[in-house]
Protein backbone atom coordinates (compact mmCIF):
# COMPACT_ATOMS: atom_id res chain seq x y z
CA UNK A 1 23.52 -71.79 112.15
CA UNK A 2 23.49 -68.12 111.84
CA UNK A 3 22.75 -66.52 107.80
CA UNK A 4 22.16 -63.42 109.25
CA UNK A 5 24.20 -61.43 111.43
CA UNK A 6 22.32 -58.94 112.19
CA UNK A 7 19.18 -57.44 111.10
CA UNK A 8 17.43 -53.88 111.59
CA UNK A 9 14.14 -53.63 109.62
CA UNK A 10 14.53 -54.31 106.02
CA UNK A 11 18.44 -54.41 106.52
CA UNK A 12 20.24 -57.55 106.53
CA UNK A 13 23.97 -58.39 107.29
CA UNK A 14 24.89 -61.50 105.81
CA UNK A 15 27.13 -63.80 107.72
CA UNK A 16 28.79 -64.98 104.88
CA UNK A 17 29.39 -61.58 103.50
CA UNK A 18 30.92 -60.13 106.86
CA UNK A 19 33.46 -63.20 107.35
CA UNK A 20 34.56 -63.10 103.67
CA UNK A 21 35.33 -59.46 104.35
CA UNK A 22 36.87 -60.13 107.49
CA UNK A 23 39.07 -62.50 105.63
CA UNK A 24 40.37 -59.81 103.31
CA UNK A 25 41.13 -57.52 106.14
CA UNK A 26 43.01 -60.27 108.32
CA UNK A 27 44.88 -61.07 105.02
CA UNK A 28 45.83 -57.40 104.25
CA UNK A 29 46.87 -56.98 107.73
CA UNK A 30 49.24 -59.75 108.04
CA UNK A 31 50.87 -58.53 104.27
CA UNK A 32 51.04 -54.54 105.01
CA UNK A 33 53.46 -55.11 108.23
CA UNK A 34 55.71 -56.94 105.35
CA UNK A 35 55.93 -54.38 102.40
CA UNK A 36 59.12 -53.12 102.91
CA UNK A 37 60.42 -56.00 102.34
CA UNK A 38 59.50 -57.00 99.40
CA UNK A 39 59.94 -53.48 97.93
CA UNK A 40 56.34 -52.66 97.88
CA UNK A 41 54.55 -49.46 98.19
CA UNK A 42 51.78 -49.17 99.56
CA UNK A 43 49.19 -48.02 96.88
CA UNK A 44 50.22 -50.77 94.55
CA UNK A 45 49.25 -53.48 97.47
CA UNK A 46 45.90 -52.11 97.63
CA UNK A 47 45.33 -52.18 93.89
CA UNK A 48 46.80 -56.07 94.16
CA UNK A 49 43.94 -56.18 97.03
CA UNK A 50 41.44 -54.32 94.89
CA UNK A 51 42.02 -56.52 91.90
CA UNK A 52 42.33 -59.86 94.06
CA UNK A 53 39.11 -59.34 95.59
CA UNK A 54 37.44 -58.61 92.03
CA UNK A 55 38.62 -61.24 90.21
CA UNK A 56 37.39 -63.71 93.13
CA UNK A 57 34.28 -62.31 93.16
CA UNK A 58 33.66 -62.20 89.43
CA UNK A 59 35.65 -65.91 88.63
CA UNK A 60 33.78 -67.44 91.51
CA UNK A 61 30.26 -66.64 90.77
CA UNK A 62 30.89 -67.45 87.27
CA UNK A 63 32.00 -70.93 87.77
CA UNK A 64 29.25 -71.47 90.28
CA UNK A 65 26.86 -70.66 87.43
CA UNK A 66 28.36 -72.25 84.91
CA UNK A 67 28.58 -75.88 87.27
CA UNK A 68 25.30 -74.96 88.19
CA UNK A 69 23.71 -74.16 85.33
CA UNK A 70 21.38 -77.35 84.88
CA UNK A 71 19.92 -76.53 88.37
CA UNK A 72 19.06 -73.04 88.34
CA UNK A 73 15.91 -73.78 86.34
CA UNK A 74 14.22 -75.10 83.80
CA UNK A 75 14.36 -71.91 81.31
CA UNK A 76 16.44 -69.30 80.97
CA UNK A 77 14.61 -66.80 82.58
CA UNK A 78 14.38 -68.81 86.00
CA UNK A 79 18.13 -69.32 85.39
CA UNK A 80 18.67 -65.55 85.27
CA UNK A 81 16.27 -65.00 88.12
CA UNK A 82 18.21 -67.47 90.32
CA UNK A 83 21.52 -65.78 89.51
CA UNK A 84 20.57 -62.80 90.46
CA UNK A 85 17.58 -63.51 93.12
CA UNK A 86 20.44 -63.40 95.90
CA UNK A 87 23.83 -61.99 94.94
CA UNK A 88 25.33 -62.88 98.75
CA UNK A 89 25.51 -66.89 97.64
CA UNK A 90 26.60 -68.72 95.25
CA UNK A 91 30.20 -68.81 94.73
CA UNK A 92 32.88 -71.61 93.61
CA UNK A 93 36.54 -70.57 95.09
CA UNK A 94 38.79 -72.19 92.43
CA UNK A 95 36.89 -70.19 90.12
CA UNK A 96 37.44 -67.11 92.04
CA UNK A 97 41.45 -68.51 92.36
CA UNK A 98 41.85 -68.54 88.73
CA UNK A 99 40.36 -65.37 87.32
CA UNK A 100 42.69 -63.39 90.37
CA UNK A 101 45.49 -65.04 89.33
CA UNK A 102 45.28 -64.31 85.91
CA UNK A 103 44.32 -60.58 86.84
CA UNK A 104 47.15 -60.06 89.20
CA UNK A 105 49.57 -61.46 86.53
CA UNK A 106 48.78 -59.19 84.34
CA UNK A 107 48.78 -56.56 87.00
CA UNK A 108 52.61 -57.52 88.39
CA UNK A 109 53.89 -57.81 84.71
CA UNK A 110 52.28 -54.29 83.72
CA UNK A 111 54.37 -52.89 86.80
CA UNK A 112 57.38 -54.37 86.44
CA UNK A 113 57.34 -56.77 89.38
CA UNK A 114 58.84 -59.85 90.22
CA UNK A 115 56.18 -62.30 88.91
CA UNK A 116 57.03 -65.30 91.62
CA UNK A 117 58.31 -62.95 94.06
CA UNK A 118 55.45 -61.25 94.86
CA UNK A 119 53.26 -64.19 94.19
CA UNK A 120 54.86 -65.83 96.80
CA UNK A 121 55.00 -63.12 99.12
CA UNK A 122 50.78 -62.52 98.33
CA UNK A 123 50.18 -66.33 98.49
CA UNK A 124 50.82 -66.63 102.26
CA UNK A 125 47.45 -64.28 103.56
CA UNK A 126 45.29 -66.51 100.80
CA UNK A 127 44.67 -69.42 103.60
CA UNK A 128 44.40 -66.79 106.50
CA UNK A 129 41.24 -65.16 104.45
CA UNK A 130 40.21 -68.35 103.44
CA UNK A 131 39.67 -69.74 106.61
CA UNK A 132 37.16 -66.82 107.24
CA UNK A 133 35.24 -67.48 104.46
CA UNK A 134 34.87 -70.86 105.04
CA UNK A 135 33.28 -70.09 108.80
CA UNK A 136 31.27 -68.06 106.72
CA UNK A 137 30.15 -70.51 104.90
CA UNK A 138 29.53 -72.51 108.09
CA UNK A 139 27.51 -70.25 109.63
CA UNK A 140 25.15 -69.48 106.27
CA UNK A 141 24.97 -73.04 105.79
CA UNK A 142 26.67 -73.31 102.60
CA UNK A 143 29.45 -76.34 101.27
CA UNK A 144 27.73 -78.28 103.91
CA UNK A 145 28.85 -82.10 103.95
CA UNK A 146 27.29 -85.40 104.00
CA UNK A 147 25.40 -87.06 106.71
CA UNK A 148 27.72 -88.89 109.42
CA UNK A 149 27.10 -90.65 112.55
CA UNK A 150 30.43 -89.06 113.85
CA UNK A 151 30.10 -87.50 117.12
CA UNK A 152 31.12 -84.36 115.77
CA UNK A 153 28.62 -84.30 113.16
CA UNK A 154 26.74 -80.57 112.90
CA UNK A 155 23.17 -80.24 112.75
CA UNK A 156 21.67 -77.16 110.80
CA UNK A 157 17.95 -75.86 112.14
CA UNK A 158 17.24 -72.66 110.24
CA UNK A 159 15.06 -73.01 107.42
CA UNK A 160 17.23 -69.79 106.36
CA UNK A 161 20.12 -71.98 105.79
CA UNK A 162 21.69 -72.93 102.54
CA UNK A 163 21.77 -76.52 103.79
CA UNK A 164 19.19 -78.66 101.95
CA UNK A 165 15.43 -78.84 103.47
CA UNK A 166 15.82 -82.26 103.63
CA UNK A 167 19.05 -82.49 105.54
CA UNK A 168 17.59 -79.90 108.06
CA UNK A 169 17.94 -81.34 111.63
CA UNK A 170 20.64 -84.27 110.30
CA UNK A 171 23.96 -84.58 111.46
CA UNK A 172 26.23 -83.82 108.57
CA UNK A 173 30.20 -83.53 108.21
CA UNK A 174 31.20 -79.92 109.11
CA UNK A 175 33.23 -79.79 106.16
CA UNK A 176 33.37 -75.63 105.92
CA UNK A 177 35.31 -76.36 109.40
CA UNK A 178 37.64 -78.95 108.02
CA UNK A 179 38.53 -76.56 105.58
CA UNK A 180 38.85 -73.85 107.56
CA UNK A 181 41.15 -75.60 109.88
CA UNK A 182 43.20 -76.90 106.94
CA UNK A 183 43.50 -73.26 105.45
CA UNK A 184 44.92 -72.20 109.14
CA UNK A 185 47.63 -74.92 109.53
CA UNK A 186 48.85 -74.09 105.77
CA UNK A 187 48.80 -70.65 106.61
CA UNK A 188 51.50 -70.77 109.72
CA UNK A 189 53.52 -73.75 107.30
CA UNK A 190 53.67 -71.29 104.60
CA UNK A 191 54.42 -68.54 107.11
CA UNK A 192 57.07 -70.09 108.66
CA UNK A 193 58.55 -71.14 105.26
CA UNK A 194 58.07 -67.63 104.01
CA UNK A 195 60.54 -66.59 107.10
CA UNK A 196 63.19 -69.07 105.66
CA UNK A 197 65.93 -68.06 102.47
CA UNK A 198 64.02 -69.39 99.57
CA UNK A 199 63.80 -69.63 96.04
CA UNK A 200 60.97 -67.83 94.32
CA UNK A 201 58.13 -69.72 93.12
CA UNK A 202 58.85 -71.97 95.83
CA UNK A 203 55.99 -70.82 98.72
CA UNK A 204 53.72 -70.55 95.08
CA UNK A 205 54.15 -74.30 94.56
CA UNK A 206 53.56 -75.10 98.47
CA UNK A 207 50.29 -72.96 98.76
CA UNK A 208 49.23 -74.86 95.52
CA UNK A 209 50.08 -78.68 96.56
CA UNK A 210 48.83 -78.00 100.08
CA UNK A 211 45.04 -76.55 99.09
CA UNK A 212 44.97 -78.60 96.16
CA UNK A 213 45.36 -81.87 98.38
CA UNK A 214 43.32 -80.70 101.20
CA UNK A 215 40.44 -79.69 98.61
CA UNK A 216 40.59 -82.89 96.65
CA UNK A 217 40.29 -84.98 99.93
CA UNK A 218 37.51 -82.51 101.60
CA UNK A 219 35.51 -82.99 98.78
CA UNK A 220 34.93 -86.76 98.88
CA UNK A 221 32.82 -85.15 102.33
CA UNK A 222 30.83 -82.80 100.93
CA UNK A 223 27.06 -83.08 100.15
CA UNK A 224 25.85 -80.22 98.70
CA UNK A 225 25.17 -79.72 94.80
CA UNK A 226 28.69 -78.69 93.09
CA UNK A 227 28.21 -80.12 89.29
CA UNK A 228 28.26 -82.91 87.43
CA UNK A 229 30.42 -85.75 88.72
CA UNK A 230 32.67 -87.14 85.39
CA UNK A 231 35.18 -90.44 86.19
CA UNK A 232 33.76 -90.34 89.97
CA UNK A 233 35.31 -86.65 90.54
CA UNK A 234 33.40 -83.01 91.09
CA UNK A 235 34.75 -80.40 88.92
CA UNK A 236 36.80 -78.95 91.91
CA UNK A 237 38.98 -82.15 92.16
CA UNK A 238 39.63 -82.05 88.95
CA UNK A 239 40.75 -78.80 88.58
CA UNK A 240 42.82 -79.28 91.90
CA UNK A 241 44.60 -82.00 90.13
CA UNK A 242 45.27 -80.09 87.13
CA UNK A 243 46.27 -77.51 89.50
CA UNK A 244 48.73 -79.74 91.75
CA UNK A 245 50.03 -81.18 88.18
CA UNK A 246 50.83 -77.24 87.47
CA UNK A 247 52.52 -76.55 90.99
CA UNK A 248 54.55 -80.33 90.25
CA UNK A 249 55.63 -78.24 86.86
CA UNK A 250 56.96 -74.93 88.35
CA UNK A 251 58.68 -76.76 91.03
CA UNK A 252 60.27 -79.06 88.50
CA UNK A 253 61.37 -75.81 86.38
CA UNK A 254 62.70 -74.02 90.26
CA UNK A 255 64.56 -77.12 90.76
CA UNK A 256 66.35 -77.53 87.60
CA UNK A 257 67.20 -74.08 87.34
CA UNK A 258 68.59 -74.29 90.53
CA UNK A 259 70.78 -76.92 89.41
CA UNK A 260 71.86 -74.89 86.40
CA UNK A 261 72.54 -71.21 88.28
């Protein structure tokens, strides 16, 4: 596809790196219309922003390297080289989803905030960013899937692709699409939901179940490198099922206090 965006001289624009900010523009555009009313002002959004973004960053490139770790060469030195050789690649986004959330906890309790309140009013620009990073992905040739004889199978050319040399020129599942696509749909379900009287925690749990399924399912079409496989799962559909067995917990707890108030 297309790594680079644009180039002038030395000067690179990464694909990847463009869409993934794109993402976190579309996101905080679709939220800042909405701060009055949830009750927030304005410069604690962009420090929720500042600190999402940060903890995705940091989270995600740390779980790639740490699912990674047996293939980023043979010593520690090439392993260190590799990590930092190209900053722009090389990122796992439930690491990225867990180190945020832990930071923006943190964040809303040190402020006084609603904890599932304003997780549930963040939650809903999550899939709208996400679905740009993922045709970022696409276009550097990243979470690329299998090969398929489907007829919409996608065939990578650019040897300055992150798809494998050997899959060069073979049809494989666009699976950065699939997920893109899925992130859209659950973003206008959890927008319309978002619209409706709820209880708090509740869009939380629906973000959760939703990704969590579509991830565990899009992985079974995915071909690139993403750790070690244990009981025939990657390490992202297993922590989407610990994940969906979380969101199953917090609804359980929204539904019997419900019950009880």
């Amino acid at each position: 596809m297309h790594p680079v965006f644009l180039q002038i001289g030395s000067f690179e624009l990464a694909s990847y790196g463009l869409m993934t900010a794109l993402g976190y523009a579309a996101a905080a555009l679709y939220l800042l219309p909405r701060l009055k009313k949830i009750g927030l002002d304005k410069d604690t959004f962009w420090n929720l922003i500042f600190i999402a973004f940060m903890g995705a960053l940091a989270g995600s490139k740390l779980l790639y390297i740490v699912v990674s770790w047996p293939q980023l060469g043979a010593t520690l030195a090439e392993k260190l080289t590799n990590i930092v050789r190209d900053f722009r690649y090389g990122f796992v986004f439930f690491g990225g989803m867990i180190v945020s959330v832990g930071a923006l906890v943190w964040y809303i309790r040190r402020k006084g905030l609603p904890l599932l309140k304003t997780a549930d009013f963040l939650i809903v620009g999550l899939p709208l960013g996400h679905a740009f990073g993922r045709i970022g992905c696409f276009l550097a040739g990243c979470c690329y899937g299998r090969p398929t004889d489907m007829p919409w199978g996608v065939v990578f050319s650019d040897p300055h692709s992150l798809v494998a040399p050997e899959l060069l020129g073979v049809p494989l599942h666009p699976t950065q699409l699939y997920e893109a696509a899925g992130n859209l749909i659950l973003f206008f379900l959890l927008h319309t939901a978002s619209q409706k009287p709820h209880r708090a925690g509740t869009i939380l749990v629906e973000y959760v179940l939703g990704y969590s399924l579509m991830r565990f399912v899009i992985e079974f079409f995915r071909g690139d490198f993403r750790g070690e496989y244990m009981a025939g799962l990657s390490p992202s559909q297993g922590i989407a099922l610990v994940a969906a067995a979380a969101a199953f917990y917090l609804w359980s707890r929204l539904k019997k206090d419900k019950q009880n108030g």
